[in-house]
Protein backbone atom coordinates (compact mmCIF):
# COMPACT_ATOMS: atom_id res chain seq x y z
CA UNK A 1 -53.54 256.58 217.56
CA UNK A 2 -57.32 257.90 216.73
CA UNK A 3 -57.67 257.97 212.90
CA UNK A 4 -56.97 262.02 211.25
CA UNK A 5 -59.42 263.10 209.51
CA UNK A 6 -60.86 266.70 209.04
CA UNK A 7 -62.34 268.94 211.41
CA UNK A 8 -66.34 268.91 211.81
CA UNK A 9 -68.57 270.46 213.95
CA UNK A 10 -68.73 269.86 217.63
CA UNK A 11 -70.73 267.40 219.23
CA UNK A 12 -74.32 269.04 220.21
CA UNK A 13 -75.25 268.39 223.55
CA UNK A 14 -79.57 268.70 224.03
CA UNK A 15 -79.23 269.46 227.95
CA UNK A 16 -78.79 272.82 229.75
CA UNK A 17 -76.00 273.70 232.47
CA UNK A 18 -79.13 272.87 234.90
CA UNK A 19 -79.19 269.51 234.17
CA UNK A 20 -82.02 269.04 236.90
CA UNK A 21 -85.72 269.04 237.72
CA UNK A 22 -87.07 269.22 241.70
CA UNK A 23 -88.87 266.59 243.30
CA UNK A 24 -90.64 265.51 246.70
CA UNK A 25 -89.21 263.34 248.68
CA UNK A 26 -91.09 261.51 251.29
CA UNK A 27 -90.89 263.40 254.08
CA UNK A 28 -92.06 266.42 251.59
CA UNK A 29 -88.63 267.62 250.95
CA UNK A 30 -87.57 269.28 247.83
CA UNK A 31 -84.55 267.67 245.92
CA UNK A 32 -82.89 267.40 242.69
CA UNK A 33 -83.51 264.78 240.39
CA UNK A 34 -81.16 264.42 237.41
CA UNK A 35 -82.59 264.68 234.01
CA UNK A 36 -81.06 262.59 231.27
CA UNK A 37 -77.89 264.17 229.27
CA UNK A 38 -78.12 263.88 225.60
CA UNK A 39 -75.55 264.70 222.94
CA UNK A 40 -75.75 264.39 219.13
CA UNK A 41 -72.28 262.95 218.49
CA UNK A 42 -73.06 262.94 214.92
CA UNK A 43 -76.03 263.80 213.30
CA UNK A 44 -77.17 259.81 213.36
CA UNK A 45 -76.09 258.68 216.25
CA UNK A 46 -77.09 260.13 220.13
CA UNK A 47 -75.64 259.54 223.01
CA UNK A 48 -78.42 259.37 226.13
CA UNK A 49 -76.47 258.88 229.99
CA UNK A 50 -79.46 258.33 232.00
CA UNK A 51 -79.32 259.49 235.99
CA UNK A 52 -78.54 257.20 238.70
CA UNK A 53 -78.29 257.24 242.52
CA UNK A 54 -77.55 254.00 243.87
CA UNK A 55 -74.92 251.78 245.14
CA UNK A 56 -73.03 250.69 242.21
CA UNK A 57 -69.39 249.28 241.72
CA UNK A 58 -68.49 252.76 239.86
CA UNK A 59 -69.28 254.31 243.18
CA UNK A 60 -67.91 252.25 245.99
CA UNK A 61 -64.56 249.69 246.54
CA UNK A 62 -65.29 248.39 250.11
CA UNK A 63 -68.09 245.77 250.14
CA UNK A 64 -69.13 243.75 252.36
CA UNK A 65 -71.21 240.14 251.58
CA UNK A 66 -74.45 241.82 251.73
CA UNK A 67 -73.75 243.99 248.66
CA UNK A 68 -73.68 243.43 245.00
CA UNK A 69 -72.12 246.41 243.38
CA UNK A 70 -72.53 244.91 240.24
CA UNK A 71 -76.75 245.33 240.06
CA UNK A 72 -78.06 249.07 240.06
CA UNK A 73 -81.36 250.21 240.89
CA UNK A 74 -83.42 252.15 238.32
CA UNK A 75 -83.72 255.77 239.45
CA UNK A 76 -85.34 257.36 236.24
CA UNK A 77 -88.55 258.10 236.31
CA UNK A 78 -91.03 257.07 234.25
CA UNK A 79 -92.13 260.64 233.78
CA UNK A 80 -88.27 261.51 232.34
CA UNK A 81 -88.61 258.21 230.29
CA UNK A 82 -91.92 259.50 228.67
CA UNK A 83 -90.39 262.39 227.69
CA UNK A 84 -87.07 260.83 226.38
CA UNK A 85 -89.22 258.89 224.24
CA UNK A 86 -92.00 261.79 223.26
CA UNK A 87 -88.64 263.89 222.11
CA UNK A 88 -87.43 260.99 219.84
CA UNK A 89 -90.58 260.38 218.59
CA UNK A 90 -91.14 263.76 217.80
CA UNK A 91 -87.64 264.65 215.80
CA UNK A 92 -87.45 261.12 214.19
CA UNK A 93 -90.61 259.04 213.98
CA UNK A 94 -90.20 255.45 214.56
CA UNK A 95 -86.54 255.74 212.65
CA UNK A 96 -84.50 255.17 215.48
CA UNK A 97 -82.75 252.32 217.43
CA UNK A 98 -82.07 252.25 220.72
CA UNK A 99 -78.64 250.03 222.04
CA UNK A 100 -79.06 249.79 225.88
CA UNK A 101 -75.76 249.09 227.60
CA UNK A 102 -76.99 249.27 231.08
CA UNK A 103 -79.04 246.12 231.90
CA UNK A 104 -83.15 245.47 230.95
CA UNK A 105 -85.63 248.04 230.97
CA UNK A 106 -89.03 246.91 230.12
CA UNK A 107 -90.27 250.40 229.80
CA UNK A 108 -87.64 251.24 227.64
CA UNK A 109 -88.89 248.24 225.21
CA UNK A 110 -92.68 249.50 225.92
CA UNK A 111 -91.36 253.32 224.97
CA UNK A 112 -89.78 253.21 221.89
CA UNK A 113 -90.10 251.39 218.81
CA UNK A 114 -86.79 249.12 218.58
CA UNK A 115 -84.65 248.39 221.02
CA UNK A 116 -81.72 246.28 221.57
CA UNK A 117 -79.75 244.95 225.10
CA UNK A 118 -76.25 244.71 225.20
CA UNK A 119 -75.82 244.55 228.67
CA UNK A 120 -72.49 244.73 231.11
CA UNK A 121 -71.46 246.25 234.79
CA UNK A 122 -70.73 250.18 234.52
CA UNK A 123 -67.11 251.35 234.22
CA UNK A 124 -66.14 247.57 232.96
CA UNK A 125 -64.86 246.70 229.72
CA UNK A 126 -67.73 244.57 227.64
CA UNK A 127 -66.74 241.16 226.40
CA UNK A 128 -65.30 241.21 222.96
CA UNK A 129 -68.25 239.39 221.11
CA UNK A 130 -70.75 241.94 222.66
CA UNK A 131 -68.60 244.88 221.16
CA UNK A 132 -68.65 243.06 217.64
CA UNK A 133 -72.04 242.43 217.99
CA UNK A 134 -73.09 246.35 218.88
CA UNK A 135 -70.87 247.58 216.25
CA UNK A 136 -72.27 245.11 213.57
CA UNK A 137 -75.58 246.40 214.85
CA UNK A 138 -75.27 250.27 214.38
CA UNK A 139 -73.44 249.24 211.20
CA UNK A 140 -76.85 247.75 210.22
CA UNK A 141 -79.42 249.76 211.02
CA UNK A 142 -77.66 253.48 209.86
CA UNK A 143 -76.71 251.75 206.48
CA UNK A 144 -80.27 250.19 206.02
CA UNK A 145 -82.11 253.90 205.61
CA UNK A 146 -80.84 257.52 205.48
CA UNK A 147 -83.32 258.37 207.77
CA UNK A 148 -82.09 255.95 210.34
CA UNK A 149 -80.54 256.97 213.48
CA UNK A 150 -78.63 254.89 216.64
CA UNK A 151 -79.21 256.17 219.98
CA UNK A 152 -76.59 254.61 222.55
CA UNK A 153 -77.96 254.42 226.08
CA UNK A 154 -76.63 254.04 229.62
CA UNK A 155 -76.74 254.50 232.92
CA UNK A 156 -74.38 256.39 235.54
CA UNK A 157 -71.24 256.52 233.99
CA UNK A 158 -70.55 257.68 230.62
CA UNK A 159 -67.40 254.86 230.03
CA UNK A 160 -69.87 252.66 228.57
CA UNK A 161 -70.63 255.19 226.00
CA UNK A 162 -67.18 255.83 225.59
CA UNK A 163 -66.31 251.99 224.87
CA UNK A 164 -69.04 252.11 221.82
CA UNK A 165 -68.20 255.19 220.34
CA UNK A 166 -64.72 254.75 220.16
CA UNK A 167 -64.95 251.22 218.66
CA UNK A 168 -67.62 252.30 216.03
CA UNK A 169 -65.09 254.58 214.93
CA UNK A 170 -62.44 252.47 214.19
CA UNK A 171 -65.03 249.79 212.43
CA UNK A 172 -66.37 253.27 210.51
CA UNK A 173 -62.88 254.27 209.73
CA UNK A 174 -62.17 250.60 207.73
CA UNK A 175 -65.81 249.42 206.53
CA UNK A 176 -67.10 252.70 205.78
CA UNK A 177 -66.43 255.02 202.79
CA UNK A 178 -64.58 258.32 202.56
CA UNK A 179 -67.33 260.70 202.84
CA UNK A 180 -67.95 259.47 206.34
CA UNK A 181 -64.56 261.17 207.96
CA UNK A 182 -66.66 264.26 209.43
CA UNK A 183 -68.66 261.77 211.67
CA UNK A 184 -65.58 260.04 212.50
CA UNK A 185 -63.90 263.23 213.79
CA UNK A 186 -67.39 264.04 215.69
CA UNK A 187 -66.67 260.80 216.98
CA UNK A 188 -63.22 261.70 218.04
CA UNK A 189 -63.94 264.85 219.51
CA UNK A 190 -66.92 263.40 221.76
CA UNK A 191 -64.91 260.36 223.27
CA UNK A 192 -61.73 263.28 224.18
CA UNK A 193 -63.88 265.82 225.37
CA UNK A 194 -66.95 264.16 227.37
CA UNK A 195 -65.97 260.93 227.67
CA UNK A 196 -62.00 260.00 227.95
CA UNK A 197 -61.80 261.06 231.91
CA UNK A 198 -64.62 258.78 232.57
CA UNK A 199 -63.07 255.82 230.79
CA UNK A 200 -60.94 252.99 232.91
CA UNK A 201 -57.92 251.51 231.32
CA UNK A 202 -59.90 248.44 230.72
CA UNK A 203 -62.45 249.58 228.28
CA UNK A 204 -59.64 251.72 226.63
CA UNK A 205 -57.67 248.01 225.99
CA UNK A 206 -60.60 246.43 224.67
CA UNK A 207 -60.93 249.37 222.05
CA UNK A 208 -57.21 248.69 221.37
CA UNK A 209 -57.86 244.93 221.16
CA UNK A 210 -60.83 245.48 218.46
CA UNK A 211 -59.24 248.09 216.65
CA UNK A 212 -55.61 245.87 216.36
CA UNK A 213 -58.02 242.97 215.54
CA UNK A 214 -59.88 244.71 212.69
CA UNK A 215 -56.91 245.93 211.25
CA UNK A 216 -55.15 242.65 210.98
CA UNK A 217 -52.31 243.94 213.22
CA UNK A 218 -52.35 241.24 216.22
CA UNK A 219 -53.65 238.20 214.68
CA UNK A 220 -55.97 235.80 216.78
CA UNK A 221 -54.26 233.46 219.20
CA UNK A 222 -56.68 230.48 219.13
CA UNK A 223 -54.07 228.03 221.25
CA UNK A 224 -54.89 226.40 224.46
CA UNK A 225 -53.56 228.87 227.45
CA UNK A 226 -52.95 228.36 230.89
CA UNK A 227 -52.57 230.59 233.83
CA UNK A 228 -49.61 229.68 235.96
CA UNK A 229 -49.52 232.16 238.61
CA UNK A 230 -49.78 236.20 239.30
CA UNK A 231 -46.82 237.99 240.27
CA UNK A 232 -47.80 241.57 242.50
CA UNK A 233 -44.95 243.85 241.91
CA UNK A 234 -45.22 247.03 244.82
CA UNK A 235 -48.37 246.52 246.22
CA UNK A 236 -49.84 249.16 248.57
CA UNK A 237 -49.67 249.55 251.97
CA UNK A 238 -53.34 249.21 253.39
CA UNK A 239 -53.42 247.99 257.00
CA UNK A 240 -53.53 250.66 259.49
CA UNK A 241 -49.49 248.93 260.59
CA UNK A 242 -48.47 248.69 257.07
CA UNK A 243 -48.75 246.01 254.45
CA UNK A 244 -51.51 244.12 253.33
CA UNK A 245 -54.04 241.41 253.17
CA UNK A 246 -54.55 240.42 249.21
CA UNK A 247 -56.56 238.13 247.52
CA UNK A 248 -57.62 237.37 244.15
CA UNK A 249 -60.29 236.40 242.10
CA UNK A 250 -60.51 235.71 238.72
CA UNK A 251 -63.93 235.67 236.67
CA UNK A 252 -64.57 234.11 232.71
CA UNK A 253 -67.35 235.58 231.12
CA UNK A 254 -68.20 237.06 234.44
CA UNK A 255 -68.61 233.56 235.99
CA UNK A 256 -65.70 232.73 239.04
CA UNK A 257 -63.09 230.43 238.32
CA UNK A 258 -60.70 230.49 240.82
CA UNK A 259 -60.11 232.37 244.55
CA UNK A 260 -57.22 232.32 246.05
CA UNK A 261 -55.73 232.29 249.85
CA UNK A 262 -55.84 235.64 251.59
CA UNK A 263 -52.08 236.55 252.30
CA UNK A 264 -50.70 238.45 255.22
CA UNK A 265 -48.16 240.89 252.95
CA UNK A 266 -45.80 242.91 255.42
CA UNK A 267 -44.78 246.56 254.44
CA UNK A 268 -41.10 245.45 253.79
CA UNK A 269 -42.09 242.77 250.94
CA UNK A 270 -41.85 243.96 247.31
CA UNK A 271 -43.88 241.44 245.24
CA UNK A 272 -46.23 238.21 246.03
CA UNK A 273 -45.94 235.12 243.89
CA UNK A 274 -49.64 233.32 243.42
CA UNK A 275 -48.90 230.45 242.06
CA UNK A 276 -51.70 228.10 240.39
CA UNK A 277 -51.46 224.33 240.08
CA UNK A 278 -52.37 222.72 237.65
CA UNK A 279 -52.41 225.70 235.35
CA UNK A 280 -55.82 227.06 235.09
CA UNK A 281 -57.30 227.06 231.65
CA UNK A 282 -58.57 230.40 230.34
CA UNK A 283 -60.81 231.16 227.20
CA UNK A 284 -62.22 234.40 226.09
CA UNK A 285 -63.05 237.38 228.62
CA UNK A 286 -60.99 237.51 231.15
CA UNK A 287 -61.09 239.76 234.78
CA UNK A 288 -58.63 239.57 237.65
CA UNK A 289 -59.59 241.13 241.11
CA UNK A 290 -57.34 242.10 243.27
CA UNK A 291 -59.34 242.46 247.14
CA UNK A 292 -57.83 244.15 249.99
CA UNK A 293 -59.13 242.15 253.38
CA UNK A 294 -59.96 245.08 256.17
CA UNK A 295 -58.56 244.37 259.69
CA UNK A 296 -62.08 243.31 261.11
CA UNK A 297 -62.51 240.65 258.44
CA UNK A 298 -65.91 241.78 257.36
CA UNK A 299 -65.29 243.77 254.86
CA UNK A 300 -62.62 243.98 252.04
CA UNK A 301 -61.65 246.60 249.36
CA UNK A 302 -61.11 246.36 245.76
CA UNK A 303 -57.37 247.21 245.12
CA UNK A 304 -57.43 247.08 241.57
CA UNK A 305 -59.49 245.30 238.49
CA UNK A 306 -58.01 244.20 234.88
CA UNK A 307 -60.05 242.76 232.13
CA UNK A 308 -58.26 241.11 228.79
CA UNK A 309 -58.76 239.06 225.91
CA UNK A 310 -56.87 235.16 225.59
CA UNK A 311 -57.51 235.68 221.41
CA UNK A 312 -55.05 238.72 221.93
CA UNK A 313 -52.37 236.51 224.05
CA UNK A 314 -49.15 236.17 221.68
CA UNK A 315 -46.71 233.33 222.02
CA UNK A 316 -47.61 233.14 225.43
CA UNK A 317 -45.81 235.76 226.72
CA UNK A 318 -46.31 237.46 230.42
CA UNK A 319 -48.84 239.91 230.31
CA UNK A 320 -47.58 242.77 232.57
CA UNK A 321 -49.76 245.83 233.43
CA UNK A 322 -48.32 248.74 235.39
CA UNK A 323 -50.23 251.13 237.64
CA UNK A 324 -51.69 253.13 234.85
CA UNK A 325 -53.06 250.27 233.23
CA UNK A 326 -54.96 248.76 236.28
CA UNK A 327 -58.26 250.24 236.98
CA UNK A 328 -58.94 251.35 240.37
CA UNK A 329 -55.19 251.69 241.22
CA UNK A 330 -54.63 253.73 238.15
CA UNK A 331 -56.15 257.09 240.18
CA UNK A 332 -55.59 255.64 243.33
CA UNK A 333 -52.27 257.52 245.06
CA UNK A 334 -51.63 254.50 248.07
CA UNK A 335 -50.68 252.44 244.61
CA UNK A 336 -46.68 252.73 244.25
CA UNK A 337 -46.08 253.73 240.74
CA UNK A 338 -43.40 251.04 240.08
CA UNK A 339 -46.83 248.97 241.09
CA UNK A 340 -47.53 245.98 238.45
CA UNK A 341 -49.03 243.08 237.81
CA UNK A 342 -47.96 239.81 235.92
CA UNK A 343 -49.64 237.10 234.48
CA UNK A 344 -47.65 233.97 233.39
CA UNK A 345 -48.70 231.82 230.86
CA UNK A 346 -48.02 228.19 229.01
CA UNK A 347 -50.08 225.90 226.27
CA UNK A 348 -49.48 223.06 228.88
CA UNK A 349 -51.45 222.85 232.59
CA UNK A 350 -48.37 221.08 234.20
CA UNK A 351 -45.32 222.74 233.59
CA UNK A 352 -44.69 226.56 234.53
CA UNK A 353 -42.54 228.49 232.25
CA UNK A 354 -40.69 230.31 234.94
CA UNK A 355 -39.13 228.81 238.50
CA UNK A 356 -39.91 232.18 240.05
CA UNK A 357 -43.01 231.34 241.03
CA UNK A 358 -42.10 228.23 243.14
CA UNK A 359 -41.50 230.50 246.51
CA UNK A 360 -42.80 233.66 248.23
CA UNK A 361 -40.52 235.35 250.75
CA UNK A 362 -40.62 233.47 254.40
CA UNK A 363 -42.49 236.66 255.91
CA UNK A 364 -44.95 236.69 253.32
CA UNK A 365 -47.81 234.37 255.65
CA UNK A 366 -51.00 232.53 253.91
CA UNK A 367 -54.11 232.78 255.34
CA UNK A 368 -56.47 229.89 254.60
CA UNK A 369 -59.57 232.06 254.83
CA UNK A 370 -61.65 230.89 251.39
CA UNK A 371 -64.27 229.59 252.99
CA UNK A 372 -64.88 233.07 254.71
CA UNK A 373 -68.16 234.92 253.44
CA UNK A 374 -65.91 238.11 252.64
CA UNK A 375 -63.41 236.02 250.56
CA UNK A 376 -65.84 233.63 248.96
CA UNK A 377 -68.58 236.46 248.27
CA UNK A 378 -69.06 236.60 244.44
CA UNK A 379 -70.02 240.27 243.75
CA UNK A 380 -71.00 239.69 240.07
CA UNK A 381 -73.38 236.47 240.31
CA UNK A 382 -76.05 238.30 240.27
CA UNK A 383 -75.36 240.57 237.07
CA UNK A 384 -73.87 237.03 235.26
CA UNK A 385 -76.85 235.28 235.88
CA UNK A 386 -79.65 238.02 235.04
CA UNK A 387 -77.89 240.58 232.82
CA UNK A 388 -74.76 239.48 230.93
CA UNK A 389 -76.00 238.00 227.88
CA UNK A 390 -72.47 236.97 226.59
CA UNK A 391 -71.36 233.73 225.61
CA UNK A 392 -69.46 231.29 227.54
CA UNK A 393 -66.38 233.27 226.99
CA UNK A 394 -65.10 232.65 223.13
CA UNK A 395 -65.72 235.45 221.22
CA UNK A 396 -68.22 234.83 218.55
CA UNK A 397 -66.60 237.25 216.49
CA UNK A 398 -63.33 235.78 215.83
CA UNK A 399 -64.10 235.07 212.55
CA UNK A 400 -64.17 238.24 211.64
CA UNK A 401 -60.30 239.27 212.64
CA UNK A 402 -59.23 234.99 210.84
């Protein structure tokens, strides 16, 4: 539950219902060009969602190996950045701190007086130390001068956002003092009425995680864990005859760690055991993948995406996530909803806590396809290797929640 506090003010958006400015195309054609959307969420800290056009994972689930939808192209101008910046200047002087969520922008460091990258993929959870890290940061900087304001930036989706404010207001509603409940209902009311439909279940678990964390409810798990297998619980039916062709991959700190066979699921079969042998040691941020192989073998589609913690792991019980808590399948009405997911864990790599996962059903067929470009196609290297500025998946700021 969000913290009750009194009621403030709204949030005050800066933008118009024409949220839009014409442009020429090449070929001399007049379009629209998105201008940014800005929204006082307090009266120290803005929220800026810059416009964006291209190909991004928010956007698309079929890929093929050609495509990253992890990396977005910049389609601000710099004439709307200008102004961004001339407007900031103009109501606060050099007082004010810009947190980009969406990647490196040079002219955003050439534009305004401080900024500060804290970079992950659009509608994704961020890893745990980077949400520390941008709360210590806003914590810092508003605290340091009255005059002081935070302006949260990103691009395309306003999740990111979401993630941020959310968690600030937890860390507000334990660090901070009394006086400061106003902002934190501001806070409230922005994330439920611009934000919460945008948000995947994902970032809405990582806000969980730090809030349980800072409040000394779930204490940190700092034990050795192993991942024993995946159980798939209803999966959808997306071959043209029924069934489907599932594969997984799972990512630390955005970097792959394991793929698994592509299996032939029939219609008639009600869960898929993935077993993994030796147990595959996990540490820190955490995503599971879930592809869908198309009939032509070129292409595949994302069937659904979790993200979790191993400092939030407990006794090292199964982590099961049902169709609501899965994004992509979450809004996705193929997905059964007795659909799940379950992850089975164990402090040793040799011995599975659970015979279940010995066996799948004799129709269930493997299909030794890793080697394929579609299966072994990493869509995030790019983003892990030039973006992500996380750490090699422990969170730094465990020692904060000890």
């Amino acid at each position: 539950m969000l913290p009750n506090v009194p009621s403030p003010a709204s949030p005050t958006p800066l933008t118009n219902g024409n949220n839009s400015t014409p442009r020429h195309t090449k070929c001399g054609v007049m379009e629209e060009q998105p201008e940014p959307d800005l929204t006082y969420v307090t009266e120290r800290i803005l929220a800026v969602l810059l416009p964006q056009h291209s190909h991004s994972y928010a956007t698309t689930r079929t890929e093929t190996n050609t495509t990253s939808p992890s990396i977005t192209n910049n389609s601000i101008s710099h004439r709307q950045m200008a102004e961004l910046a001339s407007m900031l200047r103009s109501k606060h002087g050099n007082n004010y701190l810009v947190l980009n969520l969406s990647g490196s922008q040079q002219e955003s460091e050439k534009l305004h007086p401080q900024v500060q990258e804290y970079a992950w993929p659009a509608q994704h959870a961020p890893p745990l130390d980077v949400l520390c890290s941008v709360c210590k940061a806003m914590d810092s900087w508003l605290h340091s001068d009255p005059k002081h304001i935070t302006v949260i930036q990103t691009k395309g989706s306003k999740g990111q956002l979401g993630v941020v404010i959310a968690a600030y207001m937890y860390y507000n509603s334990i660090c901070a003092c009394a006086d400061q409940a106003l902002d934190r209902y501001a806070m409230h009311r922005f994330y439920d009425d611009q934000v919460a439909a945008e948000s995947q279940p994902s970032q809405r678990r990582y806000v969980g995680y730090f809030s349980q964390l800072l409040s000394g409810r779930v204490k940190v798990n700092s034990q050795p864990l192993f991942l024993h297998g995946l159980l798939l619980h209803q999966l959808p039916s997306l071959s043209p005859a029924g069934g489907c062709r599932p594969f997984i991959k799972i990512y630390q700190a955005l970097q792959l760690i394991y793929t698994s066979e592509v299996f032939e699921v029939p219609p008639e079969m009600d869960l898929l055991c993935i077993n993994i042998v030796p147990g595959l040691p996990l540490k820190g941020d955490i995503m599971v993948v879930c592809y869908h192989m198309l009939e032509q073998g070129r292409k595949r589609e994302a069937v659904f995406r979790m993200q979790f913690h191993t400092c939030v792991v407990q006794n090292f019980s199964p982590l099961v996530l049902r169709k609501a808590e899965l994004d992509n399948a979450c809004t996705d009405a193929r997905f059964p909803d007795e659909g799940s997911l379950e992850l089975i864990f164990s402090p040793d790599p040799d011995t599975p806590p659970d015979t279940k996962l010995f066996g799948n059903n004799s129709g269930i067929r493997v299909n030794n396809r890793k080697s394929d470009p579609i299966v072994r196609w990493d869509s995030y290297l790019d983003f892990s290797t030039t973006e992500m500025q996380s750490t090699s998946g422990e969170c730094e700021c465990v020692c904060w929640f000890l």
